[in-house]
Each structure stands twice: as structure tokens, then as C-alpha cells.
N, C-alpha and C. Protein backbone atom coordinates (compact mmCIF):
# COMPACT_ATOMS: atom_id res chain seq x y z
N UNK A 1 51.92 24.31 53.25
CA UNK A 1 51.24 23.05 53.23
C UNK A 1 51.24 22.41 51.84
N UNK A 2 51.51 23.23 50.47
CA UNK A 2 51.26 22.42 49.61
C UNK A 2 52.27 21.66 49.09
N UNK A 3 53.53 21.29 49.74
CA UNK A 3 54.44 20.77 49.71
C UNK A 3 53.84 19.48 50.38
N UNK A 4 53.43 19.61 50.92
CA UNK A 4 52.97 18.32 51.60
C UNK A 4 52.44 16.99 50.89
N UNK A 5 51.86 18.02 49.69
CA UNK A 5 50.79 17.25 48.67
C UNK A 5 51.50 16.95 47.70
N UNK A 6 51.39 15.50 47.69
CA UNK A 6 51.64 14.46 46.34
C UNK A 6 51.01 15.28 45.14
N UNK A 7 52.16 15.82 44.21
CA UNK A 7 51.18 16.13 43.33
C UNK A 7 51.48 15.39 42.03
N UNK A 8 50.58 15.09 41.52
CA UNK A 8 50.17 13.72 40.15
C UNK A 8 51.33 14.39 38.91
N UNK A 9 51.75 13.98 38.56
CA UNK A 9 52.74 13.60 37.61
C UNK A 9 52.47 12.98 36.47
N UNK A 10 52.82 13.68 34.80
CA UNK A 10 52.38 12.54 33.84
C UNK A 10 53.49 12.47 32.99
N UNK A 11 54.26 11.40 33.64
CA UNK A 11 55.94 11.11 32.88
C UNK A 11 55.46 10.89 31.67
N UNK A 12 54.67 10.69 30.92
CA UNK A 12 54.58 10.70 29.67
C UNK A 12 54.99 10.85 28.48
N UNK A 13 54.48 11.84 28.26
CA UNK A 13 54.37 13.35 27.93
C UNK A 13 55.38 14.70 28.86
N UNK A 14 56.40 15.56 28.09
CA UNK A 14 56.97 17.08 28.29
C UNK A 14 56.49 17.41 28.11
N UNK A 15 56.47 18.93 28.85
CA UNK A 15 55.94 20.20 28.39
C UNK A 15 55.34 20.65 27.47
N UNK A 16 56.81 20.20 26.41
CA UNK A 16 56.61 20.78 24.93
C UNK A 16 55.54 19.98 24.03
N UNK A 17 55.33 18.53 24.34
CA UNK A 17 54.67 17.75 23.98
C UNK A 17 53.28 18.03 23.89
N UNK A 18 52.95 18.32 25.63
CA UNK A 18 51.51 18.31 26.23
C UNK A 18 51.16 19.65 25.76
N UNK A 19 51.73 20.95 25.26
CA UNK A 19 51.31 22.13 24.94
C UNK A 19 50.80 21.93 23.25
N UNK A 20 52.12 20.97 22.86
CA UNK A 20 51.57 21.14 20.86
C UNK A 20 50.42 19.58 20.87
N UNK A 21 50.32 18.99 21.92
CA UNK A 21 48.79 17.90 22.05
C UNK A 21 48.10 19.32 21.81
N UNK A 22 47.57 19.90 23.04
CA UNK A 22 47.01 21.16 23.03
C UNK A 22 46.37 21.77 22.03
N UNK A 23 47.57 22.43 21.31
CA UNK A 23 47.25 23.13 20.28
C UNK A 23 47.04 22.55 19.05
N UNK A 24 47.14 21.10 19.13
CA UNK A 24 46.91 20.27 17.88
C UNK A 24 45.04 19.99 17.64
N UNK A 25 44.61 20.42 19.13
CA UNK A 25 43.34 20.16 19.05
C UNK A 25 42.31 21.21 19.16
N UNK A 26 42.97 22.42 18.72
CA UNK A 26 41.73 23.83 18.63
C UNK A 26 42.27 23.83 17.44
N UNK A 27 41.53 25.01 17.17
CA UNK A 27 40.78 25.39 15.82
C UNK A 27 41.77 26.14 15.07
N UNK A 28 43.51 26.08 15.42
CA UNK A 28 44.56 26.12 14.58
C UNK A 28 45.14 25.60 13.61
N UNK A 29 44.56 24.33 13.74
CA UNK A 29 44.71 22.73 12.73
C UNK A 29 44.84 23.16 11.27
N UNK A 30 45.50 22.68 10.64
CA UNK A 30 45.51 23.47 9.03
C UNK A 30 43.97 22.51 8.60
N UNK A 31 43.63 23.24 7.87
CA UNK A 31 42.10 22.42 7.06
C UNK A 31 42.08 22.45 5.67
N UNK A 32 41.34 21.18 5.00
CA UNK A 32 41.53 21.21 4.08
C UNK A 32 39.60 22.08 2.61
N UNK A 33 39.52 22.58 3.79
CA UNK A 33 38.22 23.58 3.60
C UNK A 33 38.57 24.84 3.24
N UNK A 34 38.57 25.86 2.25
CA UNK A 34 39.02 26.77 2.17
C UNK A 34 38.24 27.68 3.00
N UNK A 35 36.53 27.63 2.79
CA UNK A 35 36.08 28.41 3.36
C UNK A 35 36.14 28.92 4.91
N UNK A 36 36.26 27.08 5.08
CA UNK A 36 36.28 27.04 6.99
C UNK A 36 37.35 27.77 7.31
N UNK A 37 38.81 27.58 6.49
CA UNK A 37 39.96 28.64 6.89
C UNK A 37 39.51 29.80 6.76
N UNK A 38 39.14 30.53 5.68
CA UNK A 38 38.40 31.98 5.75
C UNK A 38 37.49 32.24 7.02
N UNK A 39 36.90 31.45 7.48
CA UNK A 39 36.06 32.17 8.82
C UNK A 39 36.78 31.97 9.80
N UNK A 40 37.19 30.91 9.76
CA UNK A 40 38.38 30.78 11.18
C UNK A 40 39.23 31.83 10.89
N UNK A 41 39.99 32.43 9.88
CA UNK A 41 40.63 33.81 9.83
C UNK A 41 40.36 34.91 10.18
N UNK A 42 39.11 35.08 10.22
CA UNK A 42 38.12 36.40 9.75
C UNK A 42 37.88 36.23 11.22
N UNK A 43 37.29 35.42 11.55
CA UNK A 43 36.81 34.59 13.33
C UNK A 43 37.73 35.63 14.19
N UNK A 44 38.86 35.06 14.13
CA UNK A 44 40.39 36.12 14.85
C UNK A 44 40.58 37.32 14.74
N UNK A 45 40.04 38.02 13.54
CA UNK A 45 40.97 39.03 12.49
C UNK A 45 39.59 40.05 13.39
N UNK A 46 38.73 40.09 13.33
CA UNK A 46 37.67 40.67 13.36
C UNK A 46 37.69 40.42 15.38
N UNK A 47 37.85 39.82 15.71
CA UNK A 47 37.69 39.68 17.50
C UNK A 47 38.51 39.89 18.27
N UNK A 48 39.76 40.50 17.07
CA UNK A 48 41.14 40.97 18.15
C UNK A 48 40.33 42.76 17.78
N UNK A 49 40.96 43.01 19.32
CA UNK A 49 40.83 44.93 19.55
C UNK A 49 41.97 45.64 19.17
N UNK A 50 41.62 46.70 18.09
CA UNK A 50 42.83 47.72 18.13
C UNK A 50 44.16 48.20 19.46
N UNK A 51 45.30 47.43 18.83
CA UNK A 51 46.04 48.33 19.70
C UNK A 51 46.79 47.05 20.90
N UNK A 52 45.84 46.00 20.74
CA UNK A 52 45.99 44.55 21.20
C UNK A 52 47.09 43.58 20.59
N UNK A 53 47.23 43.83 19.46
CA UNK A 53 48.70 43.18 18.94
C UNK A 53 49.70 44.02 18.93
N UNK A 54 50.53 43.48 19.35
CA UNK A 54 52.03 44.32 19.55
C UNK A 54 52.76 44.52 17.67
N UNK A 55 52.68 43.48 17.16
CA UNK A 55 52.98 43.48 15.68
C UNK A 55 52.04 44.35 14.62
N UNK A 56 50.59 44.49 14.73
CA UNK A 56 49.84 45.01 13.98
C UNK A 56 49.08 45.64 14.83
N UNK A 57 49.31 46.89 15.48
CA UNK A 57 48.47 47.93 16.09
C UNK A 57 46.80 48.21 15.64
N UNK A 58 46.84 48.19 14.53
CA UNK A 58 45.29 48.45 13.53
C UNK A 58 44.45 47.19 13.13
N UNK A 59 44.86 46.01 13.55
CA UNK A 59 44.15 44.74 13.39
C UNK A 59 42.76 45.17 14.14
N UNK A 60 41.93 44.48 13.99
CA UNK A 60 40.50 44.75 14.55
C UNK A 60 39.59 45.67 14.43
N UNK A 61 38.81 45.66 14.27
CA UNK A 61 37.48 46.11 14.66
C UNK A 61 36.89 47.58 15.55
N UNK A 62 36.72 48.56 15.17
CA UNK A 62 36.36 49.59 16.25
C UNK A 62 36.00 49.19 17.27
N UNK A 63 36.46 49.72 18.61
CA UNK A 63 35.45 49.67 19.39
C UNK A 63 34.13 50.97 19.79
N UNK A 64 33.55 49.42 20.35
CA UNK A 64 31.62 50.60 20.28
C UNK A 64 31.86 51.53 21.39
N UNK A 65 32.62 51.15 22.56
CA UNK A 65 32.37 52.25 23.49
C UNK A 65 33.26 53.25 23.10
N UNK A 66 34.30 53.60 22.14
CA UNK A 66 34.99 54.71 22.22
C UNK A 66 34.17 55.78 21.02
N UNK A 67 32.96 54.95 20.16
CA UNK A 67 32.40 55.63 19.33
C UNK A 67 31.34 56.52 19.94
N UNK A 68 31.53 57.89 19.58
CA UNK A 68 30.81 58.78 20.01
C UNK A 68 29.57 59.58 18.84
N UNK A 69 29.21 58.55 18.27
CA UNK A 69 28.06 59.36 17.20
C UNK A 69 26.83 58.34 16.81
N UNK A 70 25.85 58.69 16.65
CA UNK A 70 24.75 58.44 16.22
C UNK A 70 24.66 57.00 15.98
N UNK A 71 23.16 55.94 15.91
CA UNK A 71 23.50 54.75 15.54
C UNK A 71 23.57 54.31 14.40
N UNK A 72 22.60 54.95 13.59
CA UNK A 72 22.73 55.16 11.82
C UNK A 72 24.33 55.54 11.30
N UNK A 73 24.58 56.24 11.92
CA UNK A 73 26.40 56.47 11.32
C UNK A 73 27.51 55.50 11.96
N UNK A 74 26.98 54.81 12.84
CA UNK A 74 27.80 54.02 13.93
C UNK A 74 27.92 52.68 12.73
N UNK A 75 26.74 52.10 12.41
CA UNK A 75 26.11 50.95 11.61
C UNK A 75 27.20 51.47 10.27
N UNK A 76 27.01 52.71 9.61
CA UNK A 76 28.39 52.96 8.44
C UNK A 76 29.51 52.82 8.75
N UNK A 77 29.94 52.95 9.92
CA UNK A 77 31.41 53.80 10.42
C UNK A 77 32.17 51.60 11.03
N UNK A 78 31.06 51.32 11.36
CA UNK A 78 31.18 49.49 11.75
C UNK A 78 31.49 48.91 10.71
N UNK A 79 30.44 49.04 9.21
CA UNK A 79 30.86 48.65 8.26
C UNK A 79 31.92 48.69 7.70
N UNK A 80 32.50 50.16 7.69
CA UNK A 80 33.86 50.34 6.50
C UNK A 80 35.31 49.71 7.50
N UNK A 81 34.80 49.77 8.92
CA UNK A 81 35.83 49.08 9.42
C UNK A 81 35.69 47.52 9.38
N UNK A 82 34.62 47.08 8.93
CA UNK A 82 34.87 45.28 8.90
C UNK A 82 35.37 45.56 7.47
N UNK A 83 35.25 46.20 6.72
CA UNK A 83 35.18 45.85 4.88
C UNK A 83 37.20 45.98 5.27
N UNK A 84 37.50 47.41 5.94
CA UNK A 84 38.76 47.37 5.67
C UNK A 84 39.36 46.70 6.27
N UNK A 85 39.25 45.70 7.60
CA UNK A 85 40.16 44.81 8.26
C UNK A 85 40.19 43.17 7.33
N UNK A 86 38.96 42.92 6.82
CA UNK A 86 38.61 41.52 5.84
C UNK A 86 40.07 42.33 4.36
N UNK A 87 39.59 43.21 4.33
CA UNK A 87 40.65 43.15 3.08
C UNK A 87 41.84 43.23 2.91
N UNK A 88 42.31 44.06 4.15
CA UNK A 88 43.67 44.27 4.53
C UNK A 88 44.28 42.64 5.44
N UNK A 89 43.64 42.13 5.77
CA UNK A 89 44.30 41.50 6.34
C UNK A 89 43.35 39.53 6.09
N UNK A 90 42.85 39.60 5.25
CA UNK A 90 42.28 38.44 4.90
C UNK A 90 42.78 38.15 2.93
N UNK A 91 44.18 37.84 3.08
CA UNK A 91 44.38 38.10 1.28
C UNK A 91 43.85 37.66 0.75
N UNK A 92 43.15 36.28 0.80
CA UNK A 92 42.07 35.44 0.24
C UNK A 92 40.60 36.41 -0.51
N UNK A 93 40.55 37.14 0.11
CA UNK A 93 39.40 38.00 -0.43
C UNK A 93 39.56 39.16 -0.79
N UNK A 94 38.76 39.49 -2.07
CA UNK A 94 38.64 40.95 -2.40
C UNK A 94 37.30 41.42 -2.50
N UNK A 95 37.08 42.82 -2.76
CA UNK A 95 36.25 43.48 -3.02
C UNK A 95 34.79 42.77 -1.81
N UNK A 96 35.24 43.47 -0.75
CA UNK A 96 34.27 42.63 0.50
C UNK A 96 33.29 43.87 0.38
N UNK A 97 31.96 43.46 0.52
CA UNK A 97 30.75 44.29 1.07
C UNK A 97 30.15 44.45 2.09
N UNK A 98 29.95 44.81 2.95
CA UNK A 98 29.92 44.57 4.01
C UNK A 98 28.50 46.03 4.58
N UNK A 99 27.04 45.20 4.14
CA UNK A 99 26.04 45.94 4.86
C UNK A 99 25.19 45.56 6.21
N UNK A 100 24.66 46.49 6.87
CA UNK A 100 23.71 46.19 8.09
C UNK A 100 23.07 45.88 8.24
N UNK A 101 22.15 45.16 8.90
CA UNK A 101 20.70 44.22 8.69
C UNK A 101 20.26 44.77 9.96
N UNK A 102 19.11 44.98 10.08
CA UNK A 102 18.00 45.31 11.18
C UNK A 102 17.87 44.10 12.21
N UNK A 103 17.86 43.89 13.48
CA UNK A 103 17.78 42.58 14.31
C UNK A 103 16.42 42.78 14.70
N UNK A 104 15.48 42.82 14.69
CA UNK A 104 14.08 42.98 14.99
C UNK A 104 13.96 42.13 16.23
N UNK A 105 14.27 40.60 16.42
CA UNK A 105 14.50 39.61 17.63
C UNK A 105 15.24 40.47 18.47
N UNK A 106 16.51 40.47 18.26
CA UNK A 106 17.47 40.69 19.38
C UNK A 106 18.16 42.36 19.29
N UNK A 107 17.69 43.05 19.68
CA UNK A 107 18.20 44.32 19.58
C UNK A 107 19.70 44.64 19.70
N UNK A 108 20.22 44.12 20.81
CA UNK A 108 21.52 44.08 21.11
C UNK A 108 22.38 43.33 20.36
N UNK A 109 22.15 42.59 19.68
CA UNK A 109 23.21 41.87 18.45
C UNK A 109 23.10 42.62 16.91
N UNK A 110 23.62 43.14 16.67
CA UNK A 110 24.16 43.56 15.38
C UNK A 110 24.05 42.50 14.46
N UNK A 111 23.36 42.25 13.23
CA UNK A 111 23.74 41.72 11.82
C UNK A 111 24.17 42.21 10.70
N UNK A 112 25.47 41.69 10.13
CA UNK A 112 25.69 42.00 9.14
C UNK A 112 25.94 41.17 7.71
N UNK A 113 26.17 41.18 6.65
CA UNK A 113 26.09 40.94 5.55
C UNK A 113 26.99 40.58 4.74
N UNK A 114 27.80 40.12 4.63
CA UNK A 114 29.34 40.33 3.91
C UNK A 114 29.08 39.37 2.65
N UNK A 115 29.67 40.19 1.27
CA UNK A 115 29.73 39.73 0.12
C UNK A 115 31.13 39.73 -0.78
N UNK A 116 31.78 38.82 -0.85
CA UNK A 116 33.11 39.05 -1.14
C UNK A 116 33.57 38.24 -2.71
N UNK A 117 34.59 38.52 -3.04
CA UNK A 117 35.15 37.50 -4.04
C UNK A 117 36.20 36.84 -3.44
N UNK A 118 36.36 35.52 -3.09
CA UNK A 118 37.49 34.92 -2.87
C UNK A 118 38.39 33.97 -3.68
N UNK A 119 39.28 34.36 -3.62
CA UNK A 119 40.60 34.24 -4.88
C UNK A 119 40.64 32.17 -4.67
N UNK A 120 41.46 31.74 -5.50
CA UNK A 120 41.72 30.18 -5.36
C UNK A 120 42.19 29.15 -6.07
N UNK A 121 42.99 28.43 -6.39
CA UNK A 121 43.90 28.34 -7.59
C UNK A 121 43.23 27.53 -9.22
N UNK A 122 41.66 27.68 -8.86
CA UNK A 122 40.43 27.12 -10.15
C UNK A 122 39.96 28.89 -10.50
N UNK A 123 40.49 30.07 -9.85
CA UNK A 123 39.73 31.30 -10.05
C UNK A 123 39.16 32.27 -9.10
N UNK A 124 38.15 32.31 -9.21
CA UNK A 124 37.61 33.22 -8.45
C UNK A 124 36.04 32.69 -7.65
N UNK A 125 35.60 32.73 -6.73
CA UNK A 125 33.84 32.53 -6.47
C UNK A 125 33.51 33.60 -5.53
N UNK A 126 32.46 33.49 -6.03
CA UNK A 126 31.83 34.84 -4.78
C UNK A 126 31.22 33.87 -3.92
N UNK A 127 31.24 35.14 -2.78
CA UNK A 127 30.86 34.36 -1.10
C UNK A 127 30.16 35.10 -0.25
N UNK A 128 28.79 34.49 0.24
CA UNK A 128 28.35 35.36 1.31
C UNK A 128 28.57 34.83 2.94
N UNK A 129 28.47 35.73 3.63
CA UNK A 129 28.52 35.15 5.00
C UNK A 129 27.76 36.55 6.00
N UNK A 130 27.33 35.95 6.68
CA UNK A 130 26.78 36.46 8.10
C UNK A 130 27.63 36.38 9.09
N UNK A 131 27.49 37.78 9.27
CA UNK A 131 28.36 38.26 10.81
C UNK A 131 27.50 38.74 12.05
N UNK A 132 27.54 38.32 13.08
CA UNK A 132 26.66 38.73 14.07
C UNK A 132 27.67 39.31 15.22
N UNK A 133 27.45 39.88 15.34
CA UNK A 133 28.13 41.25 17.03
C UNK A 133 26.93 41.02 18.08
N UNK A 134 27.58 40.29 19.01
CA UNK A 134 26.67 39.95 20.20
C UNK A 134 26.77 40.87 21.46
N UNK A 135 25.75 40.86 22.16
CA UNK A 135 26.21 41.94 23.13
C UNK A 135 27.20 41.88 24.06
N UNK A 136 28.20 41.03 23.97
CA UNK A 136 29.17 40.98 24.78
C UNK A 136 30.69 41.48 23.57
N UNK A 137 30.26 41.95 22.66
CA UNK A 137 31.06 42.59 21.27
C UNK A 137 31.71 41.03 20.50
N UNK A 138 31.41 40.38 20.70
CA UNK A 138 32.42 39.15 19.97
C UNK A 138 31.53 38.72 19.04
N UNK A 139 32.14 38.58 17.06
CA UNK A 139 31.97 38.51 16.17
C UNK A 139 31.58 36.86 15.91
N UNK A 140 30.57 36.61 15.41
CA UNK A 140 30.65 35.35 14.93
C UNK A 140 30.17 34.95 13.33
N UNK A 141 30.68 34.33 12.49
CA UNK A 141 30.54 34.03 11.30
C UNK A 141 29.26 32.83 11.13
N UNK A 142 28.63 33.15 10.15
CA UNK A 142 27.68 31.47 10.12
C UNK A 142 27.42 31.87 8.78
């Protein structure tokens, strides 16, 4: 039956056209914000799962369900893996810190702390940012 159906057509616009419209309008756009590029980096870098890129096997973030220890060591073992994915794979920044904050509101979201130096062609500035792990595991920067 669905041959039957007129289906709408937009001679317009190709394929190739209507896909890079597309992608001209998320959050791939080059910017002229350094920082905003740093979280939009970090945004990705930190919300892809180990083992999920075919090119970089070790990109991402532990996951919580394969961790089998304590929550006090879980909260260390979370940390050194955000400190080492921001550094390895965010060149913009060095020497990242990356501690735990208590959620007293929301139990199930994780806060964390990140203190970094980010590189830039006037030098150097230091930078803080907040990372939150929501209970559905996806990272957000603010």
C-alpha cells in the first residue's frame, strides 16, 4: 500500500545538501568561544563509553555498572578516569583536577569539580567547571 502514497518531495535541496543544513545546525559549528569549544569537547569526550569508538577503544569514562567496589573508592576510581580522559584527549588543557562533591539534594547525580589550566595563544588561564553524572549516566558541564 505504500506505493500508493504520494510521497512529498523537496526538489530543493540533495541529500548531501539537506544532511550538511543538518549538521550546520547542532552543536558541531566551529565557535568563536574557546571555552564553549572546551565543553562541547569534554561534552562528547566524557559521554562516549569505552570500547564504543572503533578508532579510540579507551575514549570515555568508566562505566558504573561494571565497577565492583565500594562508593568512597568508586568517587576516586571516577575521578582519575575523568582527570585521565580531559587530558589525554582534550589538548587544550593541562594539569586537570578533578574532585567529588557530596549531592545532599539529589543523591543519584554525582558532582564533580574540575580545575584545569587551559593553554591559548595570550598563555595560559586557569578554569573551573562543574560536572554533573545524572542518573541516567550522561555528563553535563555548567
Amino acid at each position: 500500500m505504500a506505493a500508493l502514497l504520494k510521497w512529498k518531495k523537496d526538489n530543493t535541496l540533495s541529500l548531501f545538501e539537506r544532511i550538511r543544513h543538518k549538521a550546520d545546525r547542532d552543536d558541531y559549528r566551529v565557535t568563536n568561544d574557546p571555552l564553549r569549544s572546551i565543553k562541547l569537547n569534554l561534552s562528547r569526550i566524557l559521554n562516549t563509553r569505552p570500547g564504543n569508538s572503533q578508532s579510540t577503544k579507551d575514549i570515555g569514562v568508566i562505566d558504573l555498572n561494571d565497577a565492583t567496589i565500594s562508593s568512597t573508592e568508586l568517587n576516586v576510581v571516577i575521578c582519575k578516569s575523568i582527570k585521565a580522559c580531559i587530558e589525554k584527549y582534550e589538548p587544550r588543557i593541562s594539569r586537570a583536577t578533578v574532585t567529588a562533591r557530596s549531592n545532599n539534594v539529589d543523591p543519584l547525580t554525582m558532582l564533580f569539580d574540575i580545575t584545569a589550566e587551559v593553554k591559548h595563544e595570550r598563555g595560559i588561564d586557569n578554569v573551573e567547571f562543574q560536572l554533573r553524572l545524572d542518573n541516567e549516566r550522561r555528563y553535563f558541564l555548567d
